[in-house]
Protein backbone atom coordinates (compact mmCIF):
# COMPACT_ATOMS: atom_id res chain seq x y z
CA UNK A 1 -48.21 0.81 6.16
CA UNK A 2 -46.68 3.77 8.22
CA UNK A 3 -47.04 2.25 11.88
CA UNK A 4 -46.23 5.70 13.33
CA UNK A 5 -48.15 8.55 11.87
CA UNK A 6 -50.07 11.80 12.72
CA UNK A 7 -53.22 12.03 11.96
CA UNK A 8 -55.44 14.40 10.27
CA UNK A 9 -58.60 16.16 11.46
CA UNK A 10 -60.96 13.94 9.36
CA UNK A 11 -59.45 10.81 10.25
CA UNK A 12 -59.10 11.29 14.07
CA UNK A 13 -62.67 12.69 14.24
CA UNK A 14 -64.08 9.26 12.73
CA UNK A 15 -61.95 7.50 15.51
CA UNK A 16 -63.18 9.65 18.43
CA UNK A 17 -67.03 9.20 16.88
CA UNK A 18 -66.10 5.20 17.22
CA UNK A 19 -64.87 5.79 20.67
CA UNK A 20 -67.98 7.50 21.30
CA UNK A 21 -70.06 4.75 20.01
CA UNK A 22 -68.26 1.95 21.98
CA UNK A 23 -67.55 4.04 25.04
CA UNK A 24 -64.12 2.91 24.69
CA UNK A 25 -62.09 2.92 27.34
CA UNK A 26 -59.27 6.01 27.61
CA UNK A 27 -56.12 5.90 29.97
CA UNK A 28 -55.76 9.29 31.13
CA UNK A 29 -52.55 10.58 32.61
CA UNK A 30 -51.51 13.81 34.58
CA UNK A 31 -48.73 15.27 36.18
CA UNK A 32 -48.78 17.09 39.25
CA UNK A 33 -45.96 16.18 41.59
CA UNK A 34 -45.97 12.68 40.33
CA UNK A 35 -47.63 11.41 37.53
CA UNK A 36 -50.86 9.33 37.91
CA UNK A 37 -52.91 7.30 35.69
CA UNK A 38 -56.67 6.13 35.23
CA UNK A 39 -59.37 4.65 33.37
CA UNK A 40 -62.30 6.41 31.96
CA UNK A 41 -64.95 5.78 29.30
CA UNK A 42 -65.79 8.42 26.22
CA UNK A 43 -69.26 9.37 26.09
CA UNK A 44 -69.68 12.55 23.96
CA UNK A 45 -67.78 14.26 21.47
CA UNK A 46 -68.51 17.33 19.28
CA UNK A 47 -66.05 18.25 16.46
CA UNK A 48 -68.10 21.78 15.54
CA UNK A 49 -68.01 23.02 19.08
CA UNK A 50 -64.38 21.36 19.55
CA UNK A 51 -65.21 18.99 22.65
CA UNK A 52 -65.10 15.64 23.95
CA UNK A 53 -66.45 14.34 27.36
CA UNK A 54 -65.06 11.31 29.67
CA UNK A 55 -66.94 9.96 32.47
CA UNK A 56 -64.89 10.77 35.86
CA UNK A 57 -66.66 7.79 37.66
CA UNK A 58 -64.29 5.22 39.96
CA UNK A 59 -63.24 2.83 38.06
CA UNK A 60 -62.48 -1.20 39.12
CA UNK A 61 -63.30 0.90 42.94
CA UNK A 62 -60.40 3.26 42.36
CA UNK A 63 -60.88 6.71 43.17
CA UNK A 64 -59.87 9.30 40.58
CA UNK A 65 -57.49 12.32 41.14
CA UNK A 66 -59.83 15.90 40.69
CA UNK A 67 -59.37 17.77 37.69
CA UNK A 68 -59.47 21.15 37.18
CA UNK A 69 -60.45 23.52 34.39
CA UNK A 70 -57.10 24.12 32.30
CA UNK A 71 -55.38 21.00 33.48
CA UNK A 72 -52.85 19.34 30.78
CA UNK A 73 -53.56 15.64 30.58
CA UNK A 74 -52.54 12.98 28.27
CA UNK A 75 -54.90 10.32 26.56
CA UNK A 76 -54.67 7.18 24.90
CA UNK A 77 -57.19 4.48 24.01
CA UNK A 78 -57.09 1.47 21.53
CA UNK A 79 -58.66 1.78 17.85
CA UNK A 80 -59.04 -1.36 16.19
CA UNK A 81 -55.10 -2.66 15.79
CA UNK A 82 -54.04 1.04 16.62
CA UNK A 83 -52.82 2.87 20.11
CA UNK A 84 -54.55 6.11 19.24
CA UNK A 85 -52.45 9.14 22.07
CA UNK A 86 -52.94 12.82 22.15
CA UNK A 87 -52.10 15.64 24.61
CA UNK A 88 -55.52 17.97 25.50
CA UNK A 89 -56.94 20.46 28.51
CA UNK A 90 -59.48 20.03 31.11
CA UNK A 91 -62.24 22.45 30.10
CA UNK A 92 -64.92 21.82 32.38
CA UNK A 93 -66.22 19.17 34.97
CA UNK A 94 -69.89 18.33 35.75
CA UNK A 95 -72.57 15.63 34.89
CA UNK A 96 -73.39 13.98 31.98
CA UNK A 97 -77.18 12.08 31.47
CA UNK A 98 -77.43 9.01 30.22
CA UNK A 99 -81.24 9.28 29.88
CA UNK A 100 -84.21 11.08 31.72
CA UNK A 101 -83.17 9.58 35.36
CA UNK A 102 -79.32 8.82 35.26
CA UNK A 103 -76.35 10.77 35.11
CA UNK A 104 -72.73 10.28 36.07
CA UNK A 105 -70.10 12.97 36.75
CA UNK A 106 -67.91 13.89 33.92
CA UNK A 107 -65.72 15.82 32.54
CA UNK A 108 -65.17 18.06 29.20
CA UNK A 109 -62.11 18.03 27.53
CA UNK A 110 -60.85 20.51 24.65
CA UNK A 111 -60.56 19.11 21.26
CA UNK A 112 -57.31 18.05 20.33
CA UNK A 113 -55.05 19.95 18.02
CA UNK A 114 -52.51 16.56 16.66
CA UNK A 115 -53.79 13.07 17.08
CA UNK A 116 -50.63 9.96 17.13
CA UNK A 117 -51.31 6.86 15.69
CA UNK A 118 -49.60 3.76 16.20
CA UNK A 119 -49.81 -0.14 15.48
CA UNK A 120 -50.34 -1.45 18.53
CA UNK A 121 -47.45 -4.20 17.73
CA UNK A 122 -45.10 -1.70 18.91
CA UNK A 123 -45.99 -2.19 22.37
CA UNK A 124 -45.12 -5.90 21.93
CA UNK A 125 -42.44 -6.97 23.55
CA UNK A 126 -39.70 -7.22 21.28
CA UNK A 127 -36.47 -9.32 22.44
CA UNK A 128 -33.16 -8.08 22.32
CA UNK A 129 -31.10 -10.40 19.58
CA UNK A 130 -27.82 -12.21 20.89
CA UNK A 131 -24.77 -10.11 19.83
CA UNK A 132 -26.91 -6.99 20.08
CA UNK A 133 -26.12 -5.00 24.12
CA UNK A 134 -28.02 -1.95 24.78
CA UNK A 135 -27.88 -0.72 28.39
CA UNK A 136 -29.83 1.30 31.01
CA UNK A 137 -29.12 3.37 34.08
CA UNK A 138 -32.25 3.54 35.93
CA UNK A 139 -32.77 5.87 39.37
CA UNK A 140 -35.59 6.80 42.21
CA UNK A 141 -37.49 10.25 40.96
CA UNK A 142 -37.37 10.57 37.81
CA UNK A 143 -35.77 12.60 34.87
CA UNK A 144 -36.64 15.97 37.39
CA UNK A 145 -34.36 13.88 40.35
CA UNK A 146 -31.50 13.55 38.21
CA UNK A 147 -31.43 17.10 37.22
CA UNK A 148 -31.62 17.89 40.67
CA UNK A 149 -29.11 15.43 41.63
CA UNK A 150 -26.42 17.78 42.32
CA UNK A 151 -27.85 18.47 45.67
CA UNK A 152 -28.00 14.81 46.83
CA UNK A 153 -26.55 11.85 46.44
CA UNK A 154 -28.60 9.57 43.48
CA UNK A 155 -28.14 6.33 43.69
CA UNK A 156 -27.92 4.50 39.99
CA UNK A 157 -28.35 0.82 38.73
CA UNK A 158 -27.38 0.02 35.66
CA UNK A 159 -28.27 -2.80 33.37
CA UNK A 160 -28.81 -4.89 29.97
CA UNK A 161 -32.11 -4.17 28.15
CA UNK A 162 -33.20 -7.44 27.46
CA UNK A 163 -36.77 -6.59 25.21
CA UNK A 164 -37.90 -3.28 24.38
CA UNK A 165 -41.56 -1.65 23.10
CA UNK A 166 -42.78 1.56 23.34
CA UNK A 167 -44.48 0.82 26.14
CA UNK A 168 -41.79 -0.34 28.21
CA UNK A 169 -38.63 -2.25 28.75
CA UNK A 170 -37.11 -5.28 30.56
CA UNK A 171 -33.67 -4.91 31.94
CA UNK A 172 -31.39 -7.05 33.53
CA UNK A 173 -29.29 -5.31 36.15
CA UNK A 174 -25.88 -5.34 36.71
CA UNK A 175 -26.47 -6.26 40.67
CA UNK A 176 -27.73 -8.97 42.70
CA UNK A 177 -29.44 -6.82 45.74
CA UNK A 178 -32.99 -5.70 44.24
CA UNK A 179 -33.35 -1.90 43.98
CA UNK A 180 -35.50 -0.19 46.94
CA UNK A 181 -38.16 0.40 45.28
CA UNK A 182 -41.87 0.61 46.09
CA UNK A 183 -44.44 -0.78 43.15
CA UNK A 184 -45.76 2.00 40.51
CA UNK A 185 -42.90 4.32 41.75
CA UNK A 186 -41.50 7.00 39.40
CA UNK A 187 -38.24 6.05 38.37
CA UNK A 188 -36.25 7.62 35.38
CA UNK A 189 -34.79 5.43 32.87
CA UNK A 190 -31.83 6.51 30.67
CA UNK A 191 -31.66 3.69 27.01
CA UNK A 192 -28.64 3.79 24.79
CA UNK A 193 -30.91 2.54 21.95
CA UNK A 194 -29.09 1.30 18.45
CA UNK A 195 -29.38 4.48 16.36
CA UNK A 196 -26.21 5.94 16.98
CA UNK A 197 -28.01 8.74 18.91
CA UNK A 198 -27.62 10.80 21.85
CA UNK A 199 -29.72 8.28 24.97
CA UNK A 200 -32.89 8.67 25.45
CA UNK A 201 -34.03 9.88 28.52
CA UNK A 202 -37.63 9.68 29.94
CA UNK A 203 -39.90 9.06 33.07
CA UNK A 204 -41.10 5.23 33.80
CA UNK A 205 -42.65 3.40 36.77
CA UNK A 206 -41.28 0.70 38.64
CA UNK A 207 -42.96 -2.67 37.58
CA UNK A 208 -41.38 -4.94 40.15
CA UNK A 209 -38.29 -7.18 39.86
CA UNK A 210 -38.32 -10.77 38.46
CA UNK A 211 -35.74 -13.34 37.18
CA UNK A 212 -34.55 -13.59 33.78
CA UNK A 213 -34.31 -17.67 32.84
CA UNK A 214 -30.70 -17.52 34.00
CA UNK A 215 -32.03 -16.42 37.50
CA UNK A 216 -30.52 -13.20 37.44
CA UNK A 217 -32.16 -10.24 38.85
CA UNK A 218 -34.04 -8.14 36.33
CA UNK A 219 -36.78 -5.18 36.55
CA UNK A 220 -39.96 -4.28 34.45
CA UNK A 221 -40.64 -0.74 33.23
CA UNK A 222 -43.50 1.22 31.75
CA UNK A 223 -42.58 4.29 30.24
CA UNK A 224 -45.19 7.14 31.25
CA UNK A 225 -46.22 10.74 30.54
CA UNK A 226 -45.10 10.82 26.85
CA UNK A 227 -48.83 11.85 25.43
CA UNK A 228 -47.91 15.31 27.71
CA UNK A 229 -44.48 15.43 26.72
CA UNK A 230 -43.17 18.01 24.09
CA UNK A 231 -41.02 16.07 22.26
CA UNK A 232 -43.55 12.52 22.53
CA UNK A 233 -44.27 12.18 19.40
CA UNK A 234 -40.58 12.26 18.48
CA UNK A 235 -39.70 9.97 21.33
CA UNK A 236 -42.61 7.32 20.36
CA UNK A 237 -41.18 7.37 16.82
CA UNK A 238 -37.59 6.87 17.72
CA UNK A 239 -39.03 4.23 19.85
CA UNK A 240 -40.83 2.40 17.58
CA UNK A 241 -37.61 2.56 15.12
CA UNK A 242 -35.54 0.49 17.33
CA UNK A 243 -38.26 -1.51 17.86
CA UNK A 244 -38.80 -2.35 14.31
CA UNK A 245 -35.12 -3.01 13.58
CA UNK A 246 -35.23 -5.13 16.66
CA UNK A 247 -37.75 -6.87 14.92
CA UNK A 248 -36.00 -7.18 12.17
CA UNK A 249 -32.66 -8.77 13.14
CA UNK A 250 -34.95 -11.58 15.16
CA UNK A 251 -35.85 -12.51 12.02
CA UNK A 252 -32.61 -12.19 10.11
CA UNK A 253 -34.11 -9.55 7.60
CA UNK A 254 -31.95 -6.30 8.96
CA UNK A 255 -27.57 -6.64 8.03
CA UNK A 256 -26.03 -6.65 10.68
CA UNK A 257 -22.79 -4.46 11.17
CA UNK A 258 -19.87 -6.24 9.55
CA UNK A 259 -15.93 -6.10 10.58
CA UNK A 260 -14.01 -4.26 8.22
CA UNK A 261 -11.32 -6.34 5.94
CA UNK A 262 -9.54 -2.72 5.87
CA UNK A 263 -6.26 -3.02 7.17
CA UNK A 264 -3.95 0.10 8.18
């Protein structure tokens, strides 16, 4: 079973008509000068006429960010064992009626052209394997405040990555004075992951700080805005890759890299 895969019209119309059924509940997320992130529940969807609808009510009493006709936003809601993620455009905000006397404000959303699909075991947590190091640098801002870090001064931590999904990581830093930091800040987070591959780059927020069982300083990441991103799709499947072999090697099914008995 492929646990990264794009889906096809057929199949991710079924999916969105289940969503539909259970008003399932959608993380939404948009990008404006910082990202943000909310909750909202599927109530319509029309594959002829190339819609769906969300309700744009507060959710657990947080107020949602207004949307506006042609905004990019990402989604992402759970299927069954599957994270289902696409990228889509505001269309059109208004009310929707749940019968003759109720209605609730909500907003259309353009059918999406490419549907993601993955297990939803890739966002388990997946630990790091003794003998295996891959490292972070992590920074305030962003991937944008690092390309604009020639103006300013960016201050860096680096650190171990101690368990990895593709939701996230857990790193260990290299220091013993906690990074300043605010909770659900944007931070950018560079991974050296174990494909022999360039780093990956990509936007995160700050989880908070919290000791590893050796007491030392570590800091929880979510990865956000790759449903909007370009190359997200690409990313998630890299991702997931490492995450597998990860996997893998925890279990003692993946070789490990060997010394050489070459001798010069």
């Amino acid at each position: 079973m492929n646990p990264n895969r794009v889906l096809s019209g057929r199949q991710y119309a079924e999916i969105l008509d289940y969503a539909v059924r259970e008003h399932a509940l959608a993380v939404i997320t948009i990008h404006d000068d910082d990202w943000k992130t909310f909750k909202c529940r599927f109530l319509e969807r029309d594959a002829n006429r190339r819609f769906f609808v969300l309700d744009h009510e507060p959710f657990q009493g947080k107020q949602l960010p207004d949307l506006t006709p042609g905004m990019y936003t990402g989604i992402s809601f759970r299927h069954k064992n599957r994270k289902i993620m696409f990228a889509t455009v505001v269309e059109a905000r208004g009310r929707f009626a749940l019968d003759e006397k109720t209605s609730v404000v909500a907003v259309r959303y353009r059918w999406p052209e490419s549907v993601t699909e993955l297990q939803r075991r890739a966002y388990y947590r997946t630990p790091v394997p003794t003998g295996t190091n891959l490292m972070a640098n992590l920074w305030p801002g962003g991937v944008r405040a690092r390309a604009a870090s020639q103006n300013r001064t960016l201050s860096v931590s680096t650190g171990q990555v101690l368990d990895l999904s593709c939701g996230g990581t857990f790193v260990r830093l290299a220091q013993t004075t906690p990074p300043v930091w605010t909770a659900d800040q944007t931070i950018g987070i560079e991974l050296f992951l174990p494909d022999g591959r360039a780093p990956l780059t990509v936007d995160a927020y700050y989880r908070g700080t919290r000791p590893d069982t050796e007491g030392n300083l570590c800091v929880a990441v979510q990865f956000v805005g790759l449903e909007l991103a370009v190359d997200g799709p690409l990313v998630l499947q890299r991702l997931n890759r490492c995450v597998q072999r990860l996997h893998r090697l925890n279990k003692g099914t993946e070789p490990r890299n060997s010394q050489s008995r070459f001798q010069g």
